[in-house]
C-alpha atoms as a PDB file:
ATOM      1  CA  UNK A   1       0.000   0.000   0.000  1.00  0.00           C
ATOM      2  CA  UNK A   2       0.929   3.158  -0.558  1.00  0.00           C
ATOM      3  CA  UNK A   3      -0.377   7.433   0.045  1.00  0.00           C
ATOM      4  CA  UNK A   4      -0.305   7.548  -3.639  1.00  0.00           C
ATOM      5  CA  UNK A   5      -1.165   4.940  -6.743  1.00  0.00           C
ATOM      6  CA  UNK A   6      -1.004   6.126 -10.345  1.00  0.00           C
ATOM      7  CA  UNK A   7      -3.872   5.382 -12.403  1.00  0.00           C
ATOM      8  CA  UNK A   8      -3.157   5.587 -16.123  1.00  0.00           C
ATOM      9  CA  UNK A   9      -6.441   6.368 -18.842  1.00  0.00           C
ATOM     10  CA  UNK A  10      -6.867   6.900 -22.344  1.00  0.00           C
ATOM     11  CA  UNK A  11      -2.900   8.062 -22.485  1.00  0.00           C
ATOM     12  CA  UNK A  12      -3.344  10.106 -19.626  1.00  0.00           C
ATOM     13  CA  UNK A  13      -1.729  10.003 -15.616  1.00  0.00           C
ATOM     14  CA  UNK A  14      -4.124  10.118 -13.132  1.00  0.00           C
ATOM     15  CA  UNK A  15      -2.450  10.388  -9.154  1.00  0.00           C
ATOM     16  CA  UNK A  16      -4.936   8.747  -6.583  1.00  0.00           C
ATOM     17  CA  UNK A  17      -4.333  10.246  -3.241  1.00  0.00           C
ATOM     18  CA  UNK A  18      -5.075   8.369   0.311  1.00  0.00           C
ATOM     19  CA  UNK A  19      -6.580  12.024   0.728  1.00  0.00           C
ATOM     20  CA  UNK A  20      -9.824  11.090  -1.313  1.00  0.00           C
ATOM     21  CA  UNK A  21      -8.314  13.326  -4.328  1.00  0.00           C
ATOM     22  CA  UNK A  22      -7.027  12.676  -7.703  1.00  0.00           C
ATOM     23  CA  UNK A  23      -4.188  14.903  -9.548  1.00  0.00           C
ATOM     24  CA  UNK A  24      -4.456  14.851 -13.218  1.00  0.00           C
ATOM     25  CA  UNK A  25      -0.785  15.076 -14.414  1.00  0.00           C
ATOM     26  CA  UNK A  26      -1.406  15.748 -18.221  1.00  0.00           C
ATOM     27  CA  UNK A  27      -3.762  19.388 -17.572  1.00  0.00           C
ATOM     28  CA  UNK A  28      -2.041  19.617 -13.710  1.00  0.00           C
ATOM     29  CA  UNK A  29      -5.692  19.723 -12.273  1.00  0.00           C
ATOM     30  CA  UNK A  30      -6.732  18.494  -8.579  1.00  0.00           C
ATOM     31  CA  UNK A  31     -10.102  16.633  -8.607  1.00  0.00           C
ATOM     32  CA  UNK A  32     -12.393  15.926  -5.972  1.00  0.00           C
ATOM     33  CA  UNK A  33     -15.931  15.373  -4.864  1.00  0.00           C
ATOM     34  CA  UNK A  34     -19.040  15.438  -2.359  1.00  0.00           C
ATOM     35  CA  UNK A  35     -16.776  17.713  -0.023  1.00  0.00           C
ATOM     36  CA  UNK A  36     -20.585  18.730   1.296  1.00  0.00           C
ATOM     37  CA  UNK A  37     -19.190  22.001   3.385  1.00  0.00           C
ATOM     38  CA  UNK A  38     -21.672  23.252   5.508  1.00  0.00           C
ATOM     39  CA  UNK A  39     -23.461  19.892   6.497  1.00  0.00           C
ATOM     40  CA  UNK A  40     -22.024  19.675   9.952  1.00  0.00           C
ATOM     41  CA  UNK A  41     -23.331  23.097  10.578  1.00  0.00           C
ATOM     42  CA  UNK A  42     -26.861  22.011   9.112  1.00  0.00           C
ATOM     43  CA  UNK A  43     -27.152  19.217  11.509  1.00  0.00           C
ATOM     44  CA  UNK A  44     -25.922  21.384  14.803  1.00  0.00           C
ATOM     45  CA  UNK A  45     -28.998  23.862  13.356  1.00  0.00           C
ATOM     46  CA  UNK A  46     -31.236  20.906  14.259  1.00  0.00           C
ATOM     47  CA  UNK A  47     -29.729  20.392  17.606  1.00  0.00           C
ATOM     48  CA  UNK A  48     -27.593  17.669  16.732  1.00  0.00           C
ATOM     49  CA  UNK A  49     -24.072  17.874  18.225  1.00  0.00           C
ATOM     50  CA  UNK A  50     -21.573  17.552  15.347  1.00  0.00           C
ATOM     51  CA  UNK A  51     -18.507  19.437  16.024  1.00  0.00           C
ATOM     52  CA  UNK A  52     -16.968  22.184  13.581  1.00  0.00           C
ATOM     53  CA  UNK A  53     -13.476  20.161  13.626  1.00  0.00           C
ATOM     54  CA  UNK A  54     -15.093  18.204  11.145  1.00  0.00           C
ATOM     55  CA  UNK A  55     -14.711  21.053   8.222  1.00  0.00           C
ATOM     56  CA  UNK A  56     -11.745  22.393   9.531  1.00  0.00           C
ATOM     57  CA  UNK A  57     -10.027  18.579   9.212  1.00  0.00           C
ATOM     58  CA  UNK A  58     -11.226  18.623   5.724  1.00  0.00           C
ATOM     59  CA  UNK A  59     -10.073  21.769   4.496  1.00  0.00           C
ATOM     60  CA  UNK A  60      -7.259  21.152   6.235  1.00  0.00           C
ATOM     61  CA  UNK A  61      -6.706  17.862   3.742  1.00  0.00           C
ATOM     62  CA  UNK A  62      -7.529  20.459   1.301  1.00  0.00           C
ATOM     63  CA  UNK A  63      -5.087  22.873   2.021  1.00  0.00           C
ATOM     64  CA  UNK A  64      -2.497  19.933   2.711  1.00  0.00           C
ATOM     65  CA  UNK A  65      -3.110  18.989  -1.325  1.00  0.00           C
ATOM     66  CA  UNK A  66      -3.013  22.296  -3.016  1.00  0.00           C
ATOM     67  CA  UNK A  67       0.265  22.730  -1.347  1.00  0.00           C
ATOM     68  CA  UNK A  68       1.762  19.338  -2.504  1.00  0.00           C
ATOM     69  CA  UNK A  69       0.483  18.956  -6.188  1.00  0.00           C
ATOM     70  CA  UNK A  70       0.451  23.220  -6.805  1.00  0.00           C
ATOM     71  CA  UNK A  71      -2.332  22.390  -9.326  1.00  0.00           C
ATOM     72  CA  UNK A  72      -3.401  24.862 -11.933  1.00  0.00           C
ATOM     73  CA  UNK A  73      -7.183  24.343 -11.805  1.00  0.00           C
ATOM     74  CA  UNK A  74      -9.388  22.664  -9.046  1.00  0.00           C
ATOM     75  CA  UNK A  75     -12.240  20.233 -10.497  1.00  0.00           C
ATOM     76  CA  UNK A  76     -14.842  20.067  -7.794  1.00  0.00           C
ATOM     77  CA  UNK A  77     -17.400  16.918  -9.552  1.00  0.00           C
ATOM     78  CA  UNK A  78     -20.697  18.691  -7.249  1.00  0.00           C
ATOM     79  CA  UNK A  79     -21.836  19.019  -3.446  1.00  0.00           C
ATOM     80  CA  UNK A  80     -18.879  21.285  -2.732  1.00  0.00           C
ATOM     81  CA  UNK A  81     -21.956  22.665  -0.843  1.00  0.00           C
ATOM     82  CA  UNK A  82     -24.376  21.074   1.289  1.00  0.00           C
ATOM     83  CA  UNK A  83     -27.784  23.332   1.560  1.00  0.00           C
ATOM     84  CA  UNK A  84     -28.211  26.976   2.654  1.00  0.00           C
ATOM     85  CA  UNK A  85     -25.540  29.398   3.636  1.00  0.00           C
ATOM     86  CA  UNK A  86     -24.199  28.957   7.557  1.00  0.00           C
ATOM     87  CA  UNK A  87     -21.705  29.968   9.294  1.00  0.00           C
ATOM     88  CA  UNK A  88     -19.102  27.285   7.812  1.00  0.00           C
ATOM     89  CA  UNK A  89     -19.281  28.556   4.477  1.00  0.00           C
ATOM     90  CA  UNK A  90     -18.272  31.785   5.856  1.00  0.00           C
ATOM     91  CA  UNK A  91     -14.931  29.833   7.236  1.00  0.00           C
ATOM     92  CA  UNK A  92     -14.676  28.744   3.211  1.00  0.00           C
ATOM     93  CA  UNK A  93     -14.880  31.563   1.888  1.00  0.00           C
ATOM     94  CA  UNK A  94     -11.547  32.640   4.294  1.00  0.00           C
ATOM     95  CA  UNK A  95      -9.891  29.482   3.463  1.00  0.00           C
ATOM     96  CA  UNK A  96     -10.580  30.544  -0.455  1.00  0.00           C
ATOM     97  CA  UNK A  97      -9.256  33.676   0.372  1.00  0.00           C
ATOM     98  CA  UNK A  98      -6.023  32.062   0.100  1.00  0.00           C
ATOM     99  CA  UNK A  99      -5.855  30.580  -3.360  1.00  0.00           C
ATOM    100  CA  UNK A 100      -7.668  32.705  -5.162  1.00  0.00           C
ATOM    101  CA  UNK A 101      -5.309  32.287  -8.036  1.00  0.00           C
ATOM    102  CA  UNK A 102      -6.524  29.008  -8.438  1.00  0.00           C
ATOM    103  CA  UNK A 103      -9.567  28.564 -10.072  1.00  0.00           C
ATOM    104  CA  UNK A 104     -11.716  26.300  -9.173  1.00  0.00           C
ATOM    105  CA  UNK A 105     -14.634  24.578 -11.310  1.00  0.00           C
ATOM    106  CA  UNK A 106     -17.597  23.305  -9.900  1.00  0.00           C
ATOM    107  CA  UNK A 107     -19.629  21.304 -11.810  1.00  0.00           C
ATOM    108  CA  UNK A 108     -23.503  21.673 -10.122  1.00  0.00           C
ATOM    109  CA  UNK A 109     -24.461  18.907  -7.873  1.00  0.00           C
ATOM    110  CA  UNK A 110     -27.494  18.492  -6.313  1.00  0.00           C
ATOM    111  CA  UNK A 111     -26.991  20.080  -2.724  1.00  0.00           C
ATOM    112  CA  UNK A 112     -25.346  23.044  -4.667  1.00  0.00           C
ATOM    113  CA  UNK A 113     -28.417  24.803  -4.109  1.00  0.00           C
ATOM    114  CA  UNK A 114     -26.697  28.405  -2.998  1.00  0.00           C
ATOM    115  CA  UNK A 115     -26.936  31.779  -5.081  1.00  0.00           C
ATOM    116  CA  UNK A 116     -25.322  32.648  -8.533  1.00  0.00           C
ATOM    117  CA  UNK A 117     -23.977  35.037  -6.872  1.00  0.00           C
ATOM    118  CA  UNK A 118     -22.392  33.826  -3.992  1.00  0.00           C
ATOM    119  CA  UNK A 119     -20.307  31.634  -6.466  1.00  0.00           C
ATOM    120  CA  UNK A 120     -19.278  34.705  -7.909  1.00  0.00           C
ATOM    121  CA  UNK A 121     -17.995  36.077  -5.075  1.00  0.00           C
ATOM    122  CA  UNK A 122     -16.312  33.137  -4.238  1.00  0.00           C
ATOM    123  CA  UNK A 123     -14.434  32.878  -7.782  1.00  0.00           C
ATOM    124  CA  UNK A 124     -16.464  29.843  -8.233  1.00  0.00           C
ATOM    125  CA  UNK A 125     -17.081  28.594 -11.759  1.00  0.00           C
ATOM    126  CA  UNK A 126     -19.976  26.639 -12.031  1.00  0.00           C
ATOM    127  CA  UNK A 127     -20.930  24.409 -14.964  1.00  0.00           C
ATOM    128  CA  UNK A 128     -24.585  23.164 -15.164  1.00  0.00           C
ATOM    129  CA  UNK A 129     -23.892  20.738 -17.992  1.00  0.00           C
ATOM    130  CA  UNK A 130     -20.785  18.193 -18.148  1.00  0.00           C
ATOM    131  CA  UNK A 131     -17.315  20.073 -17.669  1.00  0.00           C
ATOM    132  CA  UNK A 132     -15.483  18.868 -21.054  1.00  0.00           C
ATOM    133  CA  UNK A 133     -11.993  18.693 -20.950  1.00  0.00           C
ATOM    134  CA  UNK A 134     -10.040  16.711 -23.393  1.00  0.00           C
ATOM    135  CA  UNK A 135     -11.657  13.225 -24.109  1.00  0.00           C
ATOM    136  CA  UNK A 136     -13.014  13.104 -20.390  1.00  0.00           C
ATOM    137  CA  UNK A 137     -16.039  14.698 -19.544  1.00  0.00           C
ATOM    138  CA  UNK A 138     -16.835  15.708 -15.787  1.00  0.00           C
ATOM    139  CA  UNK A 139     -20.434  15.299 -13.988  1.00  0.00           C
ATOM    140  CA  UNK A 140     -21.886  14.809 -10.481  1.00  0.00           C
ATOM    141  CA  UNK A 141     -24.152  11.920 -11.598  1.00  0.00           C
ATOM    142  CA  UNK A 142     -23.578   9.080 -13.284  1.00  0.00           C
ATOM    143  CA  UNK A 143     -27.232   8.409 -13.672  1.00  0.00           C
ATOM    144  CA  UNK A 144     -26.836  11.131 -16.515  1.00  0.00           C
ATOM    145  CA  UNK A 145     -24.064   9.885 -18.647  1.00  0.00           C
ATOM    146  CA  UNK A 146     -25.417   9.478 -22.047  1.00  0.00           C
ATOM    147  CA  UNK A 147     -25.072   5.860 -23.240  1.00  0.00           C
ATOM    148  CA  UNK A 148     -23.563   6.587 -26.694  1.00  0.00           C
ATOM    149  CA  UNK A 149     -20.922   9.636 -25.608  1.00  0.00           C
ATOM    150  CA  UNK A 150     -17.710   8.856 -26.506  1.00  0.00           C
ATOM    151  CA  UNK A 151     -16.459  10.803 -23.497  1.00  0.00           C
ATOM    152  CA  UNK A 152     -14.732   9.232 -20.262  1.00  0.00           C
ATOM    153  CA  UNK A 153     -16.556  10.335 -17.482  1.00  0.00           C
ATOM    154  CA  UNK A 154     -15.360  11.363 -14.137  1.00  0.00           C
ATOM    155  CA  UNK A 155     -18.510  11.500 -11.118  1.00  0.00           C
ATOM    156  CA  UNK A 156     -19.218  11.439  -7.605  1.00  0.00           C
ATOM    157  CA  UNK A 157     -23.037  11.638  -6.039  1.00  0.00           C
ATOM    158  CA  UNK A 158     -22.762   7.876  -4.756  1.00  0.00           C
ATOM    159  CA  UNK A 159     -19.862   8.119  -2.353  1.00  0.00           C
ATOM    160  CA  UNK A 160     -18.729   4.846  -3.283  1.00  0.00           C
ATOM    161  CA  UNK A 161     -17.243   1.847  -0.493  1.00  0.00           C
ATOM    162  CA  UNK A 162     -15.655  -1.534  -1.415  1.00  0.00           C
ATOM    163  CA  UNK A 163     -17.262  -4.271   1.190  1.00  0.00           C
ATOM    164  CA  UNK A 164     -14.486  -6.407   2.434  1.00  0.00           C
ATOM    165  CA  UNK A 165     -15.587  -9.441   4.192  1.00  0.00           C
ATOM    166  CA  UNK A 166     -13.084 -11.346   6.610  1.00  0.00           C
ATOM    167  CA  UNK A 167     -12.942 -14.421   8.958  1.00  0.00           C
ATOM    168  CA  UNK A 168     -15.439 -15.222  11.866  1.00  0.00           C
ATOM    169  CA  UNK A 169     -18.107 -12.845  10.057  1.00  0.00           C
ATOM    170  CA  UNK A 170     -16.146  -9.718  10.188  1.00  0.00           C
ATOM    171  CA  UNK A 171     -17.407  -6.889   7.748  1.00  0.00           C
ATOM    172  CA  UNK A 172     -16.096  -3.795   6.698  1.00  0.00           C
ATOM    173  CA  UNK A 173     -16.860  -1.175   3.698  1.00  0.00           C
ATOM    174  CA  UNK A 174     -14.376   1.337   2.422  1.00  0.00           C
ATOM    175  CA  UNK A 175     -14.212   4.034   0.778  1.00  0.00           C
ATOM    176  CA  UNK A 176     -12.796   3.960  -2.951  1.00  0.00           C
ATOM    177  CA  UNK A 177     -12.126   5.135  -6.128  1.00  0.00           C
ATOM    178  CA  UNK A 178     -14.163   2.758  -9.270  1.00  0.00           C
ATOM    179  CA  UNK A 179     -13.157   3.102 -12.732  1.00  0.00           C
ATOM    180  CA  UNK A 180     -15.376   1.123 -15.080  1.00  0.00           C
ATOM    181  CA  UNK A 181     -15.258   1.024 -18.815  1.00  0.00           C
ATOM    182  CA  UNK A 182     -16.788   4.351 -19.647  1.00  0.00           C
ATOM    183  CA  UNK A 183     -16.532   6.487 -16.221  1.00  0.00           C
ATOM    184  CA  UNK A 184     -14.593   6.516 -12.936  1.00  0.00           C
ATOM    185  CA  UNK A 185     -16.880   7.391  -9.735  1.00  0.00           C
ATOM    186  CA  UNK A 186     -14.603   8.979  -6.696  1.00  0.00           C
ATOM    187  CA  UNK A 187     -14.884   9.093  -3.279  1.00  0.00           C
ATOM    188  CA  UNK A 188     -16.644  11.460  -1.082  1.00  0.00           C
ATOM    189  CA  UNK A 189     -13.980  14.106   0.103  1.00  0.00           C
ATOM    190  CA  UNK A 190     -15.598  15.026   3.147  1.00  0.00           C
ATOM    191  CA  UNK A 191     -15.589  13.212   6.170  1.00  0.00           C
ATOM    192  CA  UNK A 192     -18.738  13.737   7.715  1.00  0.00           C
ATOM    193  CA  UNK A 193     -20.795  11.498   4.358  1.00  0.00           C
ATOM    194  CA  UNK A 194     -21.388   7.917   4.468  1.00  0.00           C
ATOM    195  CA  UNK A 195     -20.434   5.118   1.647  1.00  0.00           C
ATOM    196  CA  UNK A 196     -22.599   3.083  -0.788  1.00  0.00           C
ATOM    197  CA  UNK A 197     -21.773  -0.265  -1.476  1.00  0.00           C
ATOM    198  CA  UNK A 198     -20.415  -0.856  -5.131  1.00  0.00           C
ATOM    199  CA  UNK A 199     -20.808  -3.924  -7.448  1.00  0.00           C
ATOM    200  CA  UNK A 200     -17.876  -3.921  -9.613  1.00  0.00           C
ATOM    201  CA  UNK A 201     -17.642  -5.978 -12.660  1.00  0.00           C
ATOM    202  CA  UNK A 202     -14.831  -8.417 -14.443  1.00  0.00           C
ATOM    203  CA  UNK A 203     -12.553  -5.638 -15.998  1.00  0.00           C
ATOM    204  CA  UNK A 204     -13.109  -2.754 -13.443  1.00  0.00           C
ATOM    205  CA  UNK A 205     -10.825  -1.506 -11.502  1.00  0.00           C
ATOM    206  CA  UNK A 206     -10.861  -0.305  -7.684  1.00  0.00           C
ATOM    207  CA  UNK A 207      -8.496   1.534  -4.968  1.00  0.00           C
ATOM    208  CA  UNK A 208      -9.775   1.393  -1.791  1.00  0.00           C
ATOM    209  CA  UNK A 209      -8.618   3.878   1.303  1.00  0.00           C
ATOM    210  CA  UNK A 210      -6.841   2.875   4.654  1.00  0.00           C
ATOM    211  CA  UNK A 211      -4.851   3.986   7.133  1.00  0.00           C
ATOM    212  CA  UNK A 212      -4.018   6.959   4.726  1.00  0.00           C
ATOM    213  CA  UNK A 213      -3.052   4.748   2.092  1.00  0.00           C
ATOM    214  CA  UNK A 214      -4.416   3.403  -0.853  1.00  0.00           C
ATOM    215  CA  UNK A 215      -4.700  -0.279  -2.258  1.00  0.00           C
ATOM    216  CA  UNK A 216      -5.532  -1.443  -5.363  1.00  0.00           C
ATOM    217  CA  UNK A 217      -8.041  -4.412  -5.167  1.00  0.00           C
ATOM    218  CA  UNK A 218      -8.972  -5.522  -8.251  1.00  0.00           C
END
């Protein structure tokens, strides 16, 4: 196992990271998914105790890759929001403060419910069909891929797990990157989301996530 595994496509280096993040060599782009900011603070509205650390950790592991891999875009494949405006997206919005030479791309999921114009003023681009880049194409659910698109497509929505199953009954499901045939589905950056078991097929590949690390499994 290792932090990092290289994942090569269609000609092009893809960098899975035990951070729940991919670097694209060829176009030097960080992508990432389902970061849902904002959800712990949705939850504490209702009265349910989930502390703040939970953000900060994550844009910490945020922070931690845009140092490393100095990308020159940010490819955020939807829910880089959660629902309304609180208080944590006012703690993003001063963590954004920092790179705002990097631009970012959102393409729309559905909890990125906020304003126009509060992407705007966060030097957001959003993108409310597939974000095209090369022969890849970039959208938040898979459910929409169009059967005949020649495209490879990169998504998220799912948070997807591997289930591992071990001796005397013992279960376990991990997080993990898929790449099928025609799309890859990555794992949900933030750490307050839960996974959805996958069914992978002869031919697919997966990475799962561990102890910081990442293992291929198939």
């Amino acid at each position: 196992m290792a932090p990092f595994i290289p994942h090569d496509l269609l000609d092009n280096r893809f960098i899975l990271t035990a951070n729940k993040s991919i670097f694209w060599e060829n176009e030097q782009a960080l992508i990432l998914s389902d970061l849902h900011i904002g959800k712990s603070g949705h939850f504490r509205k209702s009265g349910i105790a989930i502390p703040q650390s939970i953000l900060l950790e994550d844009m910490q592991r945020l922070l931690d890759q845009v140092q490393y891999f100095k990308p020159a875009r940010i490819i955020i494949v939807g829910d880089l929001f959660h629902s309304h405006a609180n208080r944590e997206l006012d703690l993003f919005m001063r963590w954004r403060d920092q790179f705002n030479q990097v631009p970012f791309e959102l393409v729309m999921g559905n909890h990125d419910i906020l304003d126009t114009n509060w992407y705007h003023d966060a030097g957001i681009g959003i993108f409310r069909e597939p974000l095209l880049v090369q022969q890849f194409a970039f959208i938040h659910d898979i459910a929409d891929l169009q059967e005949d698109d020649e495209k490879y497509y990169f998504s998220g929505h799912i948070h997807p797990g591997y289930h591992l199953k071990g001796p005397g009954r013992q279960h376990l499901q991990l997080p993990c990157y898929y790449f099928g045939e025609k799309h890859a589905v990555l794992p949900a950056f933030g750490k307050f989301t839960g996974t959805y078991p996958i069914q992978p097929k002869k031919g697919d590949s997966i990475y799962v996530l561990v102890n910081n690390q990442v293992m291929r499994m198939q």
